[in-house]
N, C-alpha and C. Protein backbone atom coordinates (compact mmCIF):
# COMPACT_ATOMS: atom_id res chain seq x y z
N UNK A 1 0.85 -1.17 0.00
CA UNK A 1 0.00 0.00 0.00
C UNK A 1 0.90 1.24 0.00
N UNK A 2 0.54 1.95 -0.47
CA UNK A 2 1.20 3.17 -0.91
C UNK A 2 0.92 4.31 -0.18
N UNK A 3 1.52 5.22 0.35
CA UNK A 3 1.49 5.94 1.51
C UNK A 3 0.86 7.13 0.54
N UNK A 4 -0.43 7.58 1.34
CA UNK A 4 -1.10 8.66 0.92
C UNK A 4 -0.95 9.78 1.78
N UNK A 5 -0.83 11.21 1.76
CA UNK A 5 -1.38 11.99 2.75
C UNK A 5 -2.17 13.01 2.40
N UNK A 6 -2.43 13.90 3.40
CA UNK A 6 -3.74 14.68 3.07
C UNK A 6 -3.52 15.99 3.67
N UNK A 7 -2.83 17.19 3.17
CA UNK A 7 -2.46 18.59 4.08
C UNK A 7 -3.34 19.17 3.90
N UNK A 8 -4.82 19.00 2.62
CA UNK A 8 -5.11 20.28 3.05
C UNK A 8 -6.05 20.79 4.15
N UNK A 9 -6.06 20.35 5.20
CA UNK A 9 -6.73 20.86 5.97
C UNK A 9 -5.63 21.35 7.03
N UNK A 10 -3.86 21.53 7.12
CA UNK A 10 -3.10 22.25 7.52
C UNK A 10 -3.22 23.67 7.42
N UNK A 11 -3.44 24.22 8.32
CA UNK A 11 -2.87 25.84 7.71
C UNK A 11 -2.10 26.39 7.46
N UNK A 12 -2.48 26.97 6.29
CA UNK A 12 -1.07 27.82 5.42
C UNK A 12 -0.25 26.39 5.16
N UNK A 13 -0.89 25.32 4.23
CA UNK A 13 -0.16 23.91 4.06
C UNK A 13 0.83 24.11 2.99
N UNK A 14 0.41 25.25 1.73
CA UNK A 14 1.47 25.61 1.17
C UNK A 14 3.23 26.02 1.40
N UNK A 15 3.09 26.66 2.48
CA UNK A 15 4.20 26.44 3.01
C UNK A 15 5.11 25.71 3.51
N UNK A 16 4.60 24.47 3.33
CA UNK A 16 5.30 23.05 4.10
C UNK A 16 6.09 22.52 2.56
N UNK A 17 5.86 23.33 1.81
CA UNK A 17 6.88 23.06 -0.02
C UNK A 17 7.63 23.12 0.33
N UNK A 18 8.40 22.83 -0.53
CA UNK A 18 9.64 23.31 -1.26
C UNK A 18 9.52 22.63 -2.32
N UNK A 19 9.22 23.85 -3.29
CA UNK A 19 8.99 23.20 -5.02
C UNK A 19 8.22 21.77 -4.47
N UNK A 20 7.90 20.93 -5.16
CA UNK A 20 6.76 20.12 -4.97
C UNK A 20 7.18 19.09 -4.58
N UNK A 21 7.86 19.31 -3.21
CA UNK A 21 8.22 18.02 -2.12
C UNK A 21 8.36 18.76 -0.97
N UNK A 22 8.29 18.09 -0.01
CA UNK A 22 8.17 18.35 1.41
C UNK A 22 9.17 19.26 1.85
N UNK A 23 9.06 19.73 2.91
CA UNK A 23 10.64 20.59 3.67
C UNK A 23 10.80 19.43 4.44
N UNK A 24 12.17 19.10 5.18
CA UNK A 24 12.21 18.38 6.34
C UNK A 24 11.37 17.62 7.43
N UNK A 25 10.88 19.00 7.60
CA UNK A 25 10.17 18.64 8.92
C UNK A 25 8.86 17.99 8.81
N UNK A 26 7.90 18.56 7.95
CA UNK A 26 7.33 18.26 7.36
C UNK A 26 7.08 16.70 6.89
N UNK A 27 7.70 16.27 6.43
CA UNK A 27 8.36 15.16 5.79
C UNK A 27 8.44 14.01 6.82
N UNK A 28 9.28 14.70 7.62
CA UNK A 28 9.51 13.64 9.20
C UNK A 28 8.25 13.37 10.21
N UNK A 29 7.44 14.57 10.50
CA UNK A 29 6.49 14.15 10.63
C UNK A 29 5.38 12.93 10.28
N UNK A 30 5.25 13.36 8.51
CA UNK A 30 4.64 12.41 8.13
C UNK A 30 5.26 10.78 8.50
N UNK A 31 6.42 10.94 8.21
CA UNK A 31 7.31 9.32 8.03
C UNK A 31 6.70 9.04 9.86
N UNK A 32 6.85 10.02 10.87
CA UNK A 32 6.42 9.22 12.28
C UNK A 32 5.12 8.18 12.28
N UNK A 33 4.47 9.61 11.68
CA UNK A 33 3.02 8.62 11.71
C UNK A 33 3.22 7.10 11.38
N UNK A 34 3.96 6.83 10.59
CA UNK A 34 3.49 5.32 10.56
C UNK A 34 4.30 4.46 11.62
N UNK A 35 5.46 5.05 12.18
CA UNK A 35 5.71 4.58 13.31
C UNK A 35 5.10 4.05 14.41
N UNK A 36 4.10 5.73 14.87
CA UNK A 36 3.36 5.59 16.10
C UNK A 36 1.68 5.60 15.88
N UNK A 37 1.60 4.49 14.40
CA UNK A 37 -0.01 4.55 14.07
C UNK A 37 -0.76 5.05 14.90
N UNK A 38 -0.88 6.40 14.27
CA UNK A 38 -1.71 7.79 14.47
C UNK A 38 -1.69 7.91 13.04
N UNK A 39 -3.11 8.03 12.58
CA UNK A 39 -3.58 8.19 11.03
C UNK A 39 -3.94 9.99 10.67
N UNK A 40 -3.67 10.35 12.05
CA UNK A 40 -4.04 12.47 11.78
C UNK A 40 -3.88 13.01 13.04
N UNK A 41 -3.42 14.46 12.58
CA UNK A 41 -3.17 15.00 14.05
C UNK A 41 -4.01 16.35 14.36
N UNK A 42 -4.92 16.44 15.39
CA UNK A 42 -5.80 17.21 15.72
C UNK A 42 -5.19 18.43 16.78
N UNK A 43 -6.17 19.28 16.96
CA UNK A 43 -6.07 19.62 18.09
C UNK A 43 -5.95 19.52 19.54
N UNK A 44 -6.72 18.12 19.56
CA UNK A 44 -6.96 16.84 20.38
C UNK A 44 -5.83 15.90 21.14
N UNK A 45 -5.00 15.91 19.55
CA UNK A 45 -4.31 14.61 20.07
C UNK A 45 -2.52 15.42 19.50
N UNK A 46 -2.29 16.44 19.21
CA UNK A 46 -0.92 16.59 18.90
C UNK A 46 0.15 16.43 19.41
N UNK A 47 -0.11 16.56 21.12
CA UNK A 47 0.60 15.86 22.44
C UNK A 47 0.60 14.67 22.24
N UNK A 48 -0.54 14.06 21.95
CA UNK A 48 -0.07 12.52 22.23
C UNK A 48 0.75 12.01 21.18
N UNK A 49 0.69 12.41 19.76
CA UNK A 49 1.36 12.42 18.97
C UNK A 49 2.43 12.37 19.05
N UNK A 50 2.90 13.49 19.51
CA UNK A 50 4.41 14.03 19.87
C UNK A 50 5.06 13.30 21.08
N UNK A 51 4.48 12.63 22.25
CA UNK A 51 4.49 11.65 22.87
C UNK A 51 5.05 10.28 22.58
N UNK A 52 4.32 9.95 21.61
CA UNK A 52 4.88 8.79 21.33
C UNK A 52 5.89 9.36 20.26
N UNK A 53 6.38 9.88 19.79
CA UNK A 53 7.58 10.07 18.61
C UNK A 53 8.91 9.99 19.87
N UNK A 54 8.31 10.76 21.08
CA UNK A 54 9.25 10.55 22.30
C UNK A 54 9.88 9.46 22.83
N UNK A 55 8.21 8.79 22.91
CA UNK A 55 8.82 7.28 23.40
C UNK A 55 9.86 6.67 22.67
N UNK A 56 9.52 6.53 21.55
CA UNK A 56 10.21 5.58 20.63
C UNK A 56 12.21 5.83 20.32
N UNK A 57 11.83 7.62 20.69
CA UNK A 57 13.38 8.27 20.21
C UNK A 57 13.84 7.58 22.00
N UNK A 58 13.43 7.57 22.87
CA UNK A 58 13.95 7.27 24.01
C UNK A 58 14.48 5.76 23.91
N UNK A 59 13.24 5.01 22.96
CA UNK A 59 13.49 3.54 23.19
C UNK A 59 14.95 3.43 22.30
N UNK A 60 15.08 4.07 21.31
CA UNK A 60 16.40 3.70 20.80
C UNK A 60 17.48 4.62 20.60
N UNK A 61 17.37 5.20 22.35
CA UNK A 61 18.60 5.84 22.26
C UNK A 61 18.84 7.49 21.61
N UNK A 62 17.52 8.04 21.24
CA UNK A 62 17.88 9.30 20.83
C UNK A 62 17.93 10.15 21.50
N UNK A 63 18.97 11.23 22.20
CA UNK A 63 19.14 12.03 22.58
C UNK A 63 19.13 13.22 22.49
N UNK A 64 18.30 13.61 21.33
CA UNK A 64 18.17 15.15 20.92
C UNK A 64 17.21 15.07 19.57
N UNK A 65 15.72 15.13 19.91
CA UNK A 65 14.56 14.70 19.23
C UNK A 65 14.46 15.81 17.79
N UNK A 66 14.94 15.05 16.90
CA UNK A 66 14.82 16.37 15.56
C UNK A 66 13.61 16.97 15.45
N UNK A 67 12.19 16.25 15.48
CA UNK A 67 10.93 16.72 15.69
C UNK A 67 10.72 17.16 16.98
N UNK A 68 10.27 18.58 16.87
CA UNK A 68 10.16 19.02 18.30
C UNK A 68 8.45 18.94 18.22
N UNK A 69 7.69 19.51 19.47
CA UNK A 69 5.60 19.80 19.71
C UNK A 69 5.89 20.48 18.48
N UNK A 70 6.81 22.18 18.36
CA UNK A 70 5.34 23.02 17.66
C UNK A 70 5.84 22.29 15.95
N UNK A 71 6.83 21.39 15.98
CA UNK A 71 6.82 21.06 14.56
C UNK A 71 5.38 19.83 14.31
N UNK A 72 5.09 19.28 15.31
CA UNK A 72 3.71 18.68 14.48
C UNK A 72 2.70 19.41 15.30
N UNK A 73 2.89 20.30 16.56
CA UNK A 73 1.22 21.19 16.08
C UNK A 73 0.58 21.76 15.15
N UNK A 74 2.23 22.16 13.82
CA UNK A 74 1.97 23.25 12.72
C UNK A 74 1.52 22.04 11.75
N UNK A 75 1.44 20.81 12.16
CA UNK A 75 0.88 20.00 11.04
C UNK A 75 -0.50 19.62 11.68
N UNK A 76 -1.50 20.39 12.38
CA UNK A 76 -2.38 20.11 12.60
C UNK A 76 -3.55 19.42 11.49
N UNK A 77 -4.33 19.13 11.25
CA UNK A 77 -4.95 19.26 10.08
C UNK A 77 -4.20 17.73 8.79
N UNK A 78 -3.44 16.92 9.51
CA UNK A 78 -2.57 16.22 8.37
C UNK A 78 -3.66 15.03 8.87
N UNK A 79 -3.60 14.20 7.20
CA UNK A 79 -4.48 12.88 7.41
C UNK A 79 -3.49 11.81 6.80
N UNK A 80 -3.19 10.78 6.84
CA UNK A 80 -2.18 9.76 6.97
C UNK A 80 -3.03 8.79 6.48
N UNK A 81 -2.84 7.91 5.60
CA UNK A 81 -3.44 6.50 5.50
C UNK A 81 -2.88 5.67 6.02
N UNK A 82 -2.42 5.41 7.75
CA UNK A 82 -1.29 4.67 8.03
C UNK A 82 -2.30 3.34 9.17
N UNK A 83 -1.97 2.57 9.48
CA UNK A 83 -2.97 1.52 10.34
C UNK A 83 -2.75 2.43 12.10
N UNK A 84 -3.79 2.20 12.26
CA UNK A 84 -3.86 2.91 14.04
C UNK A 84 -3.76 1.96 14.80
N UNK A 85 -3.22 2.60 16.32
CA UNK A 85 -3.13 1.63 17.19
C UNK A 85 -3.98 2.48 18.51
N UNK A 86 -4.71 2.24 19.32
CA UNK A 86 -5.18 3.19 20.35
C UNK A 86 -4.05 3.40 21.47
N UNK A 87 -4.05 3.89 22.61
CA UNK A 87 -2.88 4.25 23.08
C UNK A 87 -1.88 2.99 23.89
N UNK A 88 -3.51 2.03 24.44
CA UNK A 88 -3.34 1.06 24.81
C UNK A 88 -2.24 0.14 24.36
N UNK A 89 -2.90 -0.26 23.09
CA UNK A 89 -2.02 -1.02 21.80
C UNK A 89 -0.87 -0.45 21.83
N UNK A 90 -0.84 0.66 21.75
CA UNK A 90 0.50 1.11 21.20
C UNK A 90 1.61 1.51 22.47
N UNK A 91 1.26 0.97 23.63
CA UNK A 91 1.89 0.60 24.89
C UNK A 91 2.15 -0.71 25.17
N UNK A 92 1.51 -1.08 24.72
CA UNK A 92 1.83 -2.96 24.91
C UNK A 92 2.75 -2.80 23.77
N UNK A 93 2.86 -2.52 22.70
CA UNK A 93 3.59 -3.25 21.84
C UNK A 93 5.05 -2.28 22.05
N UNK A 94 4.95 -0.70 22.55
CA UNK A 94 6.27 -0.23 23.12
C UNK A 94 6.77 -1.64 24.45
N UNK A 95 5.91 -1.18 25.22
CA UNK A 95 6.23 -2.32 26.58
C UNK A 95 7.07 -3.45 25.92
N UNK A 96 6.78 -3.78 24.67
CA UNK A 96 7.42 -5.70 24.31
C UNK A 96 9.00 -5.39 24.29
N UNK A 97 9.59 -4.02 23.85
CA UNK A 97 10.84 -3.72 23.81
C UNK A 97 11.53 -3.12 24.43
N UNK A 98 11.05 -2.73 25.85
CA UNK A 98 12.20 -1.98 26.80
C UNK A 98 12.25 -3.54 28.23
């Protein structure tokens, strides 16, 4: 399956270009999502989002998180076709590796 996404409901999503590919951050964001199956990031949930991108940089050792909060609060509005996990799930299956 082929990774879809969906900015426009980002604001000011044009700006997340550069010529017709992603900037960085942008970019990295998206690639988390399928990490920490979260399929979109709300107003709701951008903490938890950013949460688990934490966990995971902790689980292997990263010491200085390239994605910081306000880089995926400014991706509010992003939709992901990626498989979800609820927070639960996605604690048990962190839990299997520390």
């Amino acid at each position: 399956m082929s990774l879809r996404t969906d900015v426009s409901k980002v604001r000011n999503y044009k700006a997340l270009y550069e010529g017709n590919t992603f900037k960085d951050k942008p970019w990295g964001v998206i690639l988390w999502s399928m990490a920490i199956c979260m399929d979109e990031i709300t107003e709701e949930n951008y903490k938890a989002f950013y949460n688990r991108i934490v966990m995971l940089d902790m689980l292997y050792g990263v010491k200085k998180n390239a994605i910081k909060l306000r880089d995926v609060k400014r991706m509010v509005g992003l939709e992901v076709n990626v498989a979800t996990q609820t927070s639960a799930q996605f604690l048990r299956r962190f839990n299997k590796f520390i």
